[in-house]
Protein backbone atom coordinates (compact mmCIF):
# COMPACT_ATOMS: atom_id res chain seq x y z
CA UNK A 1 -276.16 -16.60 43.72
CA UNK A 2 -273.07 -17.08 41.02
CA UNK A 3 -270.25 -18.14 42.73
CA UNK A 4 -267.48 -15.09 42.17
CA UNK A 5 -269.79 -12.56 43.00
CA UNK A 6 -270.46 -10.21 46.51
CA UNK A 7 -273.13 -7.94 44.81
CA UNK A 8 -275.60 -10.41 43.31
CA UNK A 9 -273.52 -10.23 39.65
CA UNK A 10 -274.12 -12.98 37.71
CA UNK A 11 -270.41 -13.20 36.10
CA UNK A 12 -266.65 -13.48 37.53
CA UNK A 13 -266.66 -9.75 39.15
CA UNK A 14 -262.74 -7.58 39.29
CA UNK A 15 -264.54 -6.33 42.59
CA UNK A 16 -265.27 -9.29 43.77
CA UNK A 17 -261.43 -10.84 42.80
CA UNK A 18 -260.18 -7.89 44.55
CA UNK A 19 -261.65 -8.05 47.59
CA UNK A 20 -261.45 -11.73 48.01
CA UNK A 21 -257.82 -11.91 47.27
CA UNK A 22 -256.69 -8.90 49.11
CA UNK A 23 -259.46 -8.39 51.27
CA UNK A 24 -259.49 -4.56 50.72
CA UNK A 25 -260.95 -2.04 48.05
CA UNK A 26 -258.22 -2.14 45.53
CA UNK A 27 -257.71 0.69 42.49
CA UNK A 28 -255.93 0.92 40.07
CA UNK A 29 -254.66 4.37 39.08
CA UNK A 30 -254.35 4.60 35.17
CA UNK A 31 -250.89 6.16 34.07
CA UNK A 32 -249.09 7.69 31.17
CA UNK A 33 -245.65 6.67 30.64
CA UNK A 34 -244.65 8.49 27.71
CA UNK A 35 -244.67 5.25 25.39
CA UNK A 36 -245.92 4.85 21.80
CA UNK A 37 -246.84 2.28 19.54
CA UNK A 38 -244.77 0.26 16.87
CA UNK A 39 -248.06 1.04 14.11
CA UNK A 40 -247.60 4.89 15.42
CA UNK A 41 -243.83 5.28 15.18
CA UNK A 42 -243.43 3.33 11.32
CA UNK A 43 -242.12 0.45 12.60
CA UNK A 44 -245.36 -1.57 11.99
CA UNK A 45 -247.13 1.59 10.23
CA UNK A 46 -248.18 5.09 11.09
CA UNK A 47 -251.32 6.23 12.63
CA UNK A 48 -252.09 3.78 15.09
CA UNK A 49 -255.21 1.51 15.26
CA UNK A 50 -258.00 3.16 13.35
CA UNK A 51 -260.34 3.85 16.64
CA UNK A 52 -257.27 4.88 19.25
CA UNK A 53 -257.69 8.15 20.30
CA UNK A 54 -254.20 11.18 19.81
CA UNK A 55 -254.07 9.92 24.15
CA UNK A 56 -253.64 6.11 22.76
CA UNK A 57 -256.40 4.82 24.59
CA UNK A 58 -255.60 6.92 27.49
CA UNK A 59 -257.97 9.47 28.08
CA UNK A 60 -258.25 8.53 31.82
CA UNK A 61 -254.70 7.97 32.31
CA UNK A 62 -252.86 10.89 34.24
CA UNK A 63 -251.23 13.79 32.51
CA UNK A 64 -248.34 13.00 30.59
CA UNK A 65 -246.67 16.79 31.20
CA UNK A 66 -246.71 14.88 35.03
CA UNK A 67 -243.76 12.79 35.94
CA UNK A 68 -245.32 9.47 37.35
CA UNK A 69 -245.24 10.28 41.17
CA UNK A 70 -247.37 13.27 40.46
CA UNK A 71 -249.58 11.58 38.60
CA UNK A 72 -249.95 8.85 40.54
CA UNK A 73 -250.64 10.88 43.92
CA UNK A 74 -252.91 13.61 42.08
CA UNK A 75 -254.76 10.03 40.84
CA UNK A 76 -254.75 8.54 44.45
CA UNK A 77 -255.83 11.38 46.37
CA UNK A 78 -259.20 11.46 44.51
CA UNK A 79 -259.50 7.81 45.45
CA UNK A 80 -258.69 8.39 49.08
CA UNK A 81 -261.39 10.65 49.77
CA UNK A 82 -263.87 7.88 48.88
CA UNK A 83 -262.11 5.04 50.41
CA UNK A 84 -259.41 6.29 52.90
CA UNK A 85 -258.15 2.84 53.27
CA UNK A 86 -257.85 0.88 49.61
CA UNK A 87 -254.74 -0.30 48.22
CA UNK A 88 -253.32 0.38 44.47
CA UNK A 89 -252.52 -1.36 41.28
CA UNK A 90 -250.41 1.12 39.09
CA UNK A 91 -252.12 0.86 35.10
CA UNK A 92 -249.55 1.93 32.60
CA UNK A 93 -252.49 2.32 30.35
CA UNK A 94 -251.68 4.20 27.33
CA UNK A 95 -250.40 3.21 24.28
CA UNK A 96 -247.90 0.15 24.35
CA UNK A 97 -246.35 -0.07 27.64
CA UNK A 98 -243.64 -2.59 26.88
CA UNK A 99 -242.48 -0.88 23.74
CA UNK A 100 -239.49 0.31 25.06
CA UNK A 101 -235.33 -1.21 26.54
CA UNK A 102 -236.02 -3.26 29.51
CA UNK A 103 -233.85 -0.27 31.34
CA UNK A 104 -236.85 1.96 30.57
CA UNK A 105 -239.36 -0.17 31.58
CA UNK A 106 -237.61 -0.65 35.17
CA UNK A 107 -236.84 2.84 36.20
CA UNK A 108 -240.49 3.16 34.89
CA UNK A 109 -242.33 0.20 37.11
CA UNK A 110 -240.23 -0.05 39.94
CA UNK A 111 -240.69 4.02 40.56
CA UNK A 112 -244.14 3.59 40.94
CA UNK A 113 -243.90 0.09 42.76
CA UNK A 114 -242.03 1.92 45.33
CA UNK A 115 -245.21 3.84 46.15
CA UNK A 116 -246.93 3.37 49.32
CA UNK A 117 -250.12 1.20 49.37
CA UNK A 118 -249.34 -0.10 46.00
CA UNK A 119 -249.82 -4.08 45.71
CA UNK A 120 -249.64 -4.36 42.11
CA UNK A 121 -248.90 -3.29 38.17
CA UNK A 122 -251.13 -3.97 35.46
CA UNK A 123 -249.69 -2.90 31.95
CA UNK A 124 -251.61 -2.57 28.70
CA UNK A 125 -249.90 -3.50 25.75
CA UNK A 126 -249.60 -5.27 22.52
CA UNK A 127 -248.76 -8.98 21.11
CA UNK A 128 -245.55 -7.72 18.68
CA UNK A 129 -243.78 -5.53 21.96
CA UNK A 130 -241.72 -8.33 23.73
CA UNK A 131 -238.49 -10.00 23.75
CA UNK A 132 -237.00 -12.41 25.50
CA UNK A 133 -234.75 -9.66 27.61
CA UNK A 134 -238.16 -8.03 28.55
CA UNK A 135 -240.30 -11.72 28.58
CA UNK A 136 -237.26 -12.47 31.52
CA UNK A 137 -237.80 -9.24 33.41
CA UNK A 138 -241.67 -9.47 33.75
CA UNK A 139 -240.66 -13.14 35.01
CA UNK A 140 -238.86 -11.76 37.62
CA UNK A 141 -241.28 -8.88 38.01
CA UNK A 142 -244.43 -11.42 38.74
CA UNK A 143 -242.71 -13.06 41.62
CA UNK A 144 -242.28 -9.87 43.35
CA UNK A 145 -245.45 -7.95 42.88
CA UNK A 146 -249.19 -8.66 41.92
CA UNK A 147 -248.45 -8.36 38.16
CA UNK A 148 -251.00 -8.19 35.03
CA UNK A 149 -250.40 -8.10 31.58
CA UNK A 150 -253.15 -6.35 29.23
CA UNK A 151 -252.90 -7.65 26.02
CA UNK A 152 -254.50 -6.68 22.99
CA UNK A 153 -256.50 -8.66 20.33
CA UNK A 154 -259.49 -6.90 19.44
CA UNK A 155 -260.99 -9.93 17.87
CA UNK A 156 -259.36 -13.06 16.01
CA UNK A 157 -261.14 -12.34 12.47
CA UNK A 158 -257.92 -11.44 10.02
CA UNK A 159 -259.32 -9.27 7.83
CA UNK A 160 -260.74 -6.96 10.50
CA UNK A 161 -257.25 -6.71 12.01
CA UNK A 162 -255.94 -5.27 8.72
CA UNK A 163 -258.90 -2.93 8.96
CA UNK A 164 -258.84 -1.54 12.06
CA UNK A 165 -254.79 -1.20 11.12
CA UNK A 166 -253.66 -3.41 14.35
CA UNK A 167 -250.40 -4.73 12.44
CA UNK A 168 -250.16 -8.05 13.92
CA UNK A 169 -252.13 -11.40 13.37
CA UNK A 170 -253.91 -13.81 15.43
CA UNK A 171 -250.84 -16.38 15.34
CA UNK A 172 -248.71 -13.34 17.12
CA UNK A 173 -250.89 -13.02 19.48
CA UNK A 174 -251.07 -17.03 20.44
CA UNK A 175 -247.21 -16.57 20.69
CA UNK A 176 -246.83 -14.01 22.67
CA UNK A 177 -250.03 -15.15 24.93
CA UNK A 178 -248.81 -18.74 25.44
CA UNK A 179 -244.88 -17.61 26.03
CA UNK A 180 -246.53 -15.11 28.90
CA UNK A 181 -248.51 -18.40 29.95
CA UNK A 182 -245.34 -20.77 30.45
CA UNK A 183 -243.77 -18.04 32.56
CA UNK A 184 -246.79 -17.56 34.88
CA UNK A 185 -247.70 -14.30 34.12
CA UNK A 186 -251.28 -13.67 34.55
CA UNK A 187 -253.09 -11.72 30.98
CA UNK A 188 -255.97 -9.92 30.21
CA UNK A 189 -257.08 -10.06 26.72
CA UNK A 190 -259.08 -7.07 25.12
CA UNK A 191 -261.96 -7.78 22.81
CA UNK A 192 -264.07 -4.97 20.61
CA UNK A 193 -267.74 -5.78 20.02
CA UNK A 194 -269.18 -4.11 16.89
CA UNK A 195 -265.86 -3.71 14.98
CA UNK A 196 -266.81 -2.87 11.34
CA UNK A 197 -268.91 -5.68 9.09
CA UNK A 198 -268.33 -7.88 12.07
CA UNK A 199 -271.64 -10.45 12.67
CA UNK A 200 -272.55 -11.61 16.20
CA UNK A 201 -271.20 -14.79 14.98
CA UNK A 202 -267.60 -13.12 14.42
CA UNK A 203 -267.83 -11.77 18.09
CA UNK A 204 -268.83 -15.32 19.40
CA UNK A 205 -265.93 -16.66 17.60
CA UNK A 206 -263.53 -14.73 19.13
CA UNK A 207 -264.60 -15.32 22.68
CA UNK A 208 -264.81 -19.35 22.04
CA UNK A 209 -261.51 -18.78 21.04
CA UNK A 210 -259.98 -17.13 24.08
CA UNK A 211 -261.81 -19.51 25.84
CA UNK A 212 -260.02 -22.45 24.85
CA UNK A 213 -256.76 -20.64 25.84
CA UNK A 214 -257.73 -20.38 29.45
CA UNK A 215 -257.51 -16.61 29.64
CA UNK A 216 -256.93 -15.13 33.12
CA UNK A 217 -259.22 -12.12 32.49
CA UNK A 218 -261.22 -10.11 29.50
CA UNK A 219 -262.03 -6.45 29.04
CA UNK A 220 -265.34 -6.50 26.67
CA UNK A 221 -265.35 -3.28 24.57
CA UNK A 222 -267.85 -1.51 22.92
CA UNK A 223 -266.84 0.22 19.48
CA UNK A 224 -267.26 4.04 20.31
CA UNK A 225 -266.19 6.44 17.99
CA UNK A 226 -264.41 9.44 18.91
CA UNK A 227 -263.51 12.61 17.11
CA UNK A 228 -259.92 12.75 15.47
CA UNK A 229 -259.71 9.51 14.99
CA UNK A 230 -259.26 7.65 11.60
CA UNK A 231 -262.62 5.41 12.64
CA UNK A 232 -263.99 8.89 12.56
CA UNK A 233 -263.15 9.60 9.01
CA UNK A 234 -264.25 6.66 7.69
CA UNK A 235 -267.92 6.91 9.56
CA UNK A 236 -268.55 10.03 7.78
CA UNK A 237 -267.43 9.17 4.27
CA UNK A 238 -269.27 5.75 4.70
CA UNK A 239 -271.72 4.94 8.15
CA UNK A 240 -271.74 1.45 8.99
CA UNK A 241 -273.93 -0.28 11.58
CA UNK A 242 -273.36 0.72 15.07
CA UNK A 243 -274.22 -2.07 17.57
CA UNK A 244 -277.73 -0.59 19.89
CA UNK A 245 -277.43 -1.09 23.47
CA UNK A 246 -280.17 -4.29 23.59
CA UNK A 247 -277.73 -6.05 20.69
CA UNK A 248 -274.65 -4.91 22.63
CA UNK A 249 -276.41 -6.19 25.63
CA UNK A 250 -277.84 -9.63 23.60
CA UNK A 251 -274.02 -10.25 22.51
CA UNK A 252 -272.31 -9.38 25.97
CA UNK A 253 -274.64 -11.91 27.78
CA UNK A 254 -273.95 -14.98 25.09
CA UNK A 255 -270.41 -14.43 25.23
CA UNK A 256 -270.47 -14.36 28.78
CA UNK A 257 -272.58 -18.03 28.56
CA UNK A 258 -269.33 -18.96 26.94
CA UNK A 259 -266.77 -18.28 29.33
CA UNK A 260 -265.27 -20.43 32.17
CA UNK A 261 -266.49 -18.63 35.46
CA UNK A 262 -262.83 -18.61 36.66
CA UNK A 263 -262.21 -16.25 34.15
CA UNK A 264 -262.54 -12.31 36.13
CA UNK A 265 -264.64 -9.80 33.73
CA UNK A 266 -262.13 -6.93 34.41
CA UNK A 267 -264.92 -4.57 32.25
CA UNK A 268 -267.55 -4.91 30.19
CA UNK A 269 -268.32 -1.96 28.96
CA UNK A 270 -266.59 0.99 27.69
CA UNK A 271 -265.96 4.92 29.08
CA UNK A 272 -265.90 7.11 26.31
CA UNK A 273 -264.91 10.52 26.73
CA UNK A 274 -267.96 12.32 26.47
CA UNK A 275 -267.11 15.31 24.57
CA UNK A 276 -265.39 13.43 22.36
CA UNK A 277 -267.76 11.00 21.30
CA UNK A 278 -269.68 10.53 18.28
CA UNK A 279 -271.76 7.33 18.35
CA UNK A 280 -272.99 5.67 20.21
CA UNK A 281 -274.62 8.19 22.62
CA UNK A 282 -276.03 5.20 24.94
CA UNK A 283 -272.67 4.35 26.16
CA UNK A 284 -272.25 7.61 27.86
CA UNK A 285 -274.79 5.88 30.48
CA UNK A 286 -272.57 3.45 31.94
CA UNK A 287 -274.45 2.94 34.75
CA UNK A 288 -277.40 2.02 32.40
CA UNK A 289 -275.53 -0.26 30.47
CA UNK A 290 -274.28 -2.13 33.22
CA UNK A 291 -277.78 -2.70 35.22
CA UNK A 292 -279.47 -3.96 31.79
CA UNK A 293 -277.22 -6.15 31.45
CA UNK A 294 -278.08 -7.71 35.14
CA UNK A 295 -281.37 -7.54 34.32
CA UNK A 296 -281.30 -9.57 31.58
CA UNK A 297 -279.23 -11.96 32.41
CA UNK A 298 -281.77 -12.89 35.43
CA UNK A 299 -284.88 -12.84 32.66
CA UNK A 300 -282.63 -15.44 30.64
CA UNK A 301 -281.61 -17.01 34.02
CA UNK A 302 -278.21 -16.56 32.59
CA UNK A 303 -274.57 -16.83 34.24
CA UNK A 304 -271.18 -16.98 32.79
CA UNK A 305 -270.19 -20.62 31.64
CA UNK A 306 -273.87 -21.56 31.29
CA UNK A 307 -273.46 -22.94 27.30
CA UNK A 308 -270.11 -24.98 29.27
CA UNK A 309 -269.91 -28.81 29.86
């Protein structure tokens, strides 16, 4: 059996981090916190990245119209029907959840680290939201409190960044990555498999690459493209390749060969919204995805940091 695993896995499991660490079913409830985007407000440009949906990559998150309480208990009382005892993590998930005064960000965090049950904040956000006021405060932040930063990259290939409209490079990302790194703040990195004219070999690249930075965790994406979206658009005027599940599954299981085992796989797959998507229709069965992907890595006799010396 692989190491980090409690279900047979055969990479670095969240469940499996979770449960050794805090020795309870953990959750994290996905929140809205009324934030934008500096390539949504002009600052960087307008529009945001070409496949974010109007929520900002919150479709799961709770409803904004909700102050954070309420969305947080309507959230966790879902949860507690299944699992009466679990423990939270609090996911400001949508949009860019550090683009805002340090003042805003605390009444923010700390109102929902006040919360019963909750041992943690994770926050998604992007490489060109920080400074040093705000690099100090989740300092201070990450010796109180579980805390995880969720940082965007997408991939490390330039010229798909300017496609996909992301408005920072590669070398912003290091900087902000390594400066998060020196404080001891644990990050997640996002990756997007099947971005536009992007080869297996691109998608390789990118992993080898957050490799050798010693990443704490990844979310693995799958492209999906939703309606109202400028990915949309440009599908329709002019279809490109969309990856099929067995190449999604073929690149997932290499790049997986090429990560250190201590690195948790906090998803690896994607949840589209279903009656939003357009292509492609396999990843509306997760479920699917996920047990293919198990199944071939034990006809490969495959594990995460195989391809490592």
């Amino acid at each position: 059996m692989f190491k980090y695993t409690l279900d047979n896995k055969r990479y670095h499991t969240l469940n499996y981090f979770y449960k050794t660490t805090f020795n309870t079913k953990v959750f994290k409830v996905a929140l809205n916190g009324g934030f934008t985007c500096p390539n949504k407000d002009g600052t960087k440009g307008t529009g945001g990245c070409i496949y974010c949906s109007p929520s900002g990559s919150g479709d799961f998150a709770g409803d904004i119209k909700d102050d954070l309480v309420n969305q947080f208990n309507k959230i966790k009382n879902i949860e507690l029907m299944k699992w009466p005892n679990a423990k939270y993590i609090a996911y400001f998930q949508a949009n860019s959840n550090t683009y805002a005064s340090v003042d805003e960000l605390k009444e923010k965090y700390e109102t929902v680290l006040n919360l019963p049950d909750v041992i943690g904040i994770s926050i998604a956000t992007r490489p060109d939201c920080f400074n040093e006021e705000i690099y100090d405060y989740l300092e201070d932040l990450n010796k109180r409190t579980y805390l995880t930063i969720e940082l965007g990259l997408q991939t490390i290939k330039e010229s798909t960044l300017e496609l996909i409209n992301r408005g920072h490079t590669t070398e912003e990302f290091v900087d902000c990555y390594k400066e998060l790194q020196r404080r001891g703040i644990k990050v997640i990195v996002h990756i997007i498999n099947g971005l536009p004219g992007e080869t297996k070999e691109d998608m390789l690249k990118t992993i080898e690459f957050l490799n050798d930075l010693n990443i704490y965790g990844i979310k693995i994406h799958m492209l999906h493209i939703t309606k109202n979206t400028k990915l949309a658009d440009m599908y329709e005027k002019e279809p490109f390749h969309i990856l099929t599940k067995d190449e999604y599954i073929d690149i997932v299981i290499d790049q997986l060969e090429r990560l250190n085992p201590e690195t948790i796989i906090c998803r690896i797959t994607g949840d589209p919204v279903k009656e939003d998507l357009i292509e492609p229709k396999w990843l509306l069965k997760k479920f699917v995805v996920l047990n293919d992907i198990d199944k071939e890595m034990v006809k490969r006799d495959s594990y995460q940091g195989k391809l490592l010396k």
